[in-house]
Protein backbone atom coordinates (compact mmCIF):
# COMPACT_ATOMS: atom_id res chain seq x y z
CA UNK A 1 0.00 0.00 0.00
CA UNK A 2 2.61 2.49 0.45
CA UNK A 3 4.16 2.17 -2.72
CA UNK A 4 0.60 2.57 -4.48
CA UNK A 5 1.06 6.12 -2.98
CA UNK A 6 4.06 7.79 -4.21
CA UNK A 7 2.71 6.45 -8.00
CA UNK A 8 -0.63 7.78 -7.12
CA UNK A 9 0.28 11.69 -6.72
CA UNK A 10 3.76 11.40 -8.48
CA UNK A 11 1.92 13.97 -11.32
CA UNK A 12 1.23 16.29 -8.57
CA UNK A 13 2.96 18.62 -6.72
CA UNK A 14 2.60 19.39 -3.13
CA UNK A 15 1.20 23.00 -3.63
CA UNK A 16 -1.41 21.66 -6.19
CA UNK A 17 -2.46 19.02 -3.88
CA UNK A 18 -2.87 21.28 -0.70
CA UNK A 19 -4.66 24.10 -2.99
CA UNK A 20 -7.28 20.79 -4.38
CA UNK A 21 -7.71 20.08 -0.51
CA UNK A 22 -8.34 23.24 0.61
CA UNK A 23 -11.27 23.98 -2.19
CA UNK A 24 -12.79 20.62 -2.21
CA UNK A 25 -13.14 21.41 2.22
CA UNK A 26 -14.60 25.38 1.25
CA UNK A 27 -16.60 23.97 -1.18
CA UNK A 28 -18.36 20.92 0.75
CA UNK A 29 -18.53 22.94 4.16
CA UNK A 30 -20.36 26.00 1.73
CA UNK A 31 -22.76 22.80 0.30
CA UNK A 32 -23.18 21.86 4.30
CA UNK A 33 -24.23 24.98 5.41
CA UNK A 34 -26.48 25.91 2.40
CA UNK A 35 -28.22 22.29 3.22
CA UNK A 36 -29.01 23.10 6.59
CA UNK A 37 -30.69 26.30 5.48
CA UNK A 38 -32.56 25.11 2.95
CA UNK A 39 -33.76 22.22 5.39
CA UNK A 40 -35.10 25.12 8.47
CA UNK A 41 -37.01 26.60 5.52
CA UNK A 42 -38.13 23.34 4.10
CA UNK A 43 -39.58 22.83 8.00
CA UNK A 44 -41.00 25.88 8.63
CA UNK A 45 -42.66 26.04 4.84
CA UNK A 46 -43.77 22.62 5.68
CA UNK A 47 -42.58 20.99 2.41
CA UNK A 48 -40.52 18.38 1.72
CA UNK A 49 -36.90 18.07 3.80
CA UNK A 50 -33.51 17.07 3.63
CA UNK A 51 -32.91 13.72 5.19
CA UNK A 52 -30.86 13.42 8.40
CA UNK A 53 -28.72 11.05 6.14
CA UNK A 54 -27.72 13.46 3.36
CA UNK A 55 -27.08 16.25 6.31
CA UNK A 56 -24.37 13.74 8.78
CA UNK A 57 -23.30 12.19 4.96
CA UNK A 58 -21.98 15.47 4.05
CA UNK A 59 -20.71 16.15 7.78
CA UNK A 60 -18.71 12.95 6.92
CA UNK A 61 -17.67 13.64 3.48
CA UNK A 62 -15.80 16.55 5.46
CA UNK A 63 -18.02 19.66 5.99
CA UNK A 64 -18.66 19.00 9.70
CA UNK A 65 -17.91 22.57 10.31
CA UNK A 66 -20.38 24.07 7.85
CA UNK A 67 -22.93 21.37 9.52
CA UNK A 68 -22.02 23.25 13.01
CA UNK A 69 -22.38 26.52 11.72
CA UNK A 70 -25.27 26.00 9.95
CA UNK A 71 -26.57 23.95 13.00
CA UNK A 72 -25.81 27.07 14.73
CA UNK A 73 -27.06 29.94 12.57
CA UNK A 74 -30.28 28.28 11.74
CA UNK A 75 -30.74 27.31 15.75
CA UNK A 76 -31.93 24.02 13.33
CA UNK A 77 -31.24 20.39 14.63
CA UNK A 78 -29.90 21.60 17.75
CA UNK A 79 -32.06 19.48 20.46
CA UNK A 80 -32.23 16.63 17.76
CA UNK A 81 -31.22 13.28 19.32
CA UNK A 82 -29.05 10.97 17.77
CA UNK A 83 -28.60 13.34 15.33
CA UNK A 84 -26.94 15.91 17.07
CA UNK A 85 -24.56 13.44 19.38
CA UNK A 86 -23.72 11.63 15.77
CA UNK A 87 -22.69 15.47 14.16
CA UNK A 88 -20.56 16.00 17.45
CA UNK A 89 -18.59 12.22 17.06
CA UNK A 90 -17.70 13.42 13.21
CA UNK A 91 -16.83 16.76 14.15
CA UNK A 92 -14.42 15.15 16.77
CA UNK A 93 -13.05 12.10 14.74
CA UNK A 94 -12.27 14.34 12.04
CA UNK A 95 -10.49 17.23 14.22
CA UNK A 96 -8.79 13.98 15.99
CA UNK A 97 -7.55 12.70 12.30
CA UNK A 98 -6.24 16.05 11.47
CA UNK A 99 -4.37 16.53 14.86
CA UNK A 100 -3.06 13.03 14.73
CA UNK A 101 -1.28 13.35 11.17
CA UNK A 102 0.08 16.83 12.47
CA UNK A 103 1.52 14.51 14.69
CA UNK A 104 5.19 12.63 15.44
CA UNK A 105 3.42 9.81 15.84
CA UNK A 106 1.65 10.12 12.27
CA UNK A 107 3.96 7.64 10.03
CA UNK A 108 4.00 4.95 12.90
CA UNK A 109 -0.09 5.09 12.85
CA UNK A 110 0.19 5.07 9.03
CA UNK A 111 1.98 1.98 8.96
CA UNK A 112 -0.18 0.40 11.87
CA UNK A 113 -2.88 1.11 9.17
CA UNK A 114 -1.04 -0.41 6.45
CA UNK A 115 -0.75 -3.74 8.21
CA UNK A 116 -4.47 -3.88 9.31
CA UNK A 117 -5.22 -3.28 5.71
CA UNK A 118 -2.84 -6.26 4.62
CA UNK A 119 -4.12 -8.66 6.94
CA UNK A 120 -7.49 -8.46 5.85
CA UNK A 121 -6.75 -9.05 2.17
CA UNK A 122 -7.13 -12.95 0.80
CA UNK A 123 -4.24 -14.95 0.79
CA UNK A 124 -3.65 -15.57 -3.18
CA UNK A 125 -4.98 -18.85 -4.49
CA UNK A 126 -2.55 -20.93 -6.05
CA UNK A 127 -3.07 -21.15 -9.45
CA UNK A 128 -5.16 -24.24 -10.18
CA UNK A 129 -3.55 -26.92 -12.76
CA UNK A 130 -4.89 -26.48 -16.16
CA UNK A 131 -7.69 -29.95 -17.08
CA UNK A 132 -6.15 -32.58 -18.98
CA UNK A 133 -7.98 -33.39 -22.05
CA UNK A 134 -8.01 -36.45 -24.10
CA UNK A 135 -7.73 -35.32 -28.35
CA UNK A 136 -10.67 -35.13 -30.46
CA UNK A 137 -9.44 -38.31 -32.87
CA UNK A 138 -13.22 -38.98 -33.74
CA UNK A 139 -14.99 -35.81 -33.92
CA UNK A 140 -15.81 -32.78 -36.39
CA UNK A 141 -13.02 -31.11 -37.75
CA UNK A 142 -10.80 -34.83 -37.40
């Protein structure tokens, strides 16, 4: 796995990748937000809302902190149980992930990773033997 890596992102340079990162995190945290206010006026218009799903699925996909601010500015979802203990574990989890590869510690958790990731992949089959086959001496074609 960590040679799939370096092949992976050998077109791209560092600055490239960070500037990617950084607009793909505006841009879903902006998407976040926006759902949370179109979901208060969805409520209060009575029409049709935005599931609890798609609003912790784009927490997850990394705009936990538009999901809080929206939470927040639209006093929306704020008393909502699991849903608001489920926002708070993402929020955490992905603050923890960030911290933790800021960290000293970061490669030796990367390779932990690695291994886990190893172990669970199949053991390759051996290659079964190819079937014998007796020749066609009586058949079309002979």
């Amino acid at each position: 796995m960590s040679d799939f890596l370096p092949i992976l992102f050998a077109q791209y340079q560092a600055p490239a990748l960070i500037t990617l990162a950084g607009l793909y995190v505006l841009l879903i945290n902006m998407m976040t937000f926006a759902a949370f206010g179109v979901d208060k006026h969805q409520a209060m218009n009575d029409k049709r809302r935005v599931s609890e799903a798609t609003l912790l699925g784009l927490a997850l996909a990394g705009g936990s902190l538009g999901a809080k601010a929206g939470q927040r500015r639209y006093n929306h979802k704020t008393r909502k149980q699991p849903f608001k203990t489920l926002l708070n574990l993402i929020l955490v989890a992905q603050i923890g992930t960030i911290a933790l590869s800021q960290s000293p510690y970061a490669g030796q958790v990367t390779g932990y990773a690695e291994e886990m990731i190893a172990s669970l992949a199949p053991e390759p089959a051996e290659p079964a033997e190819p079937e014998r086959t007796l020749p066609r001496r009586f058949g079309p074609g002979s």
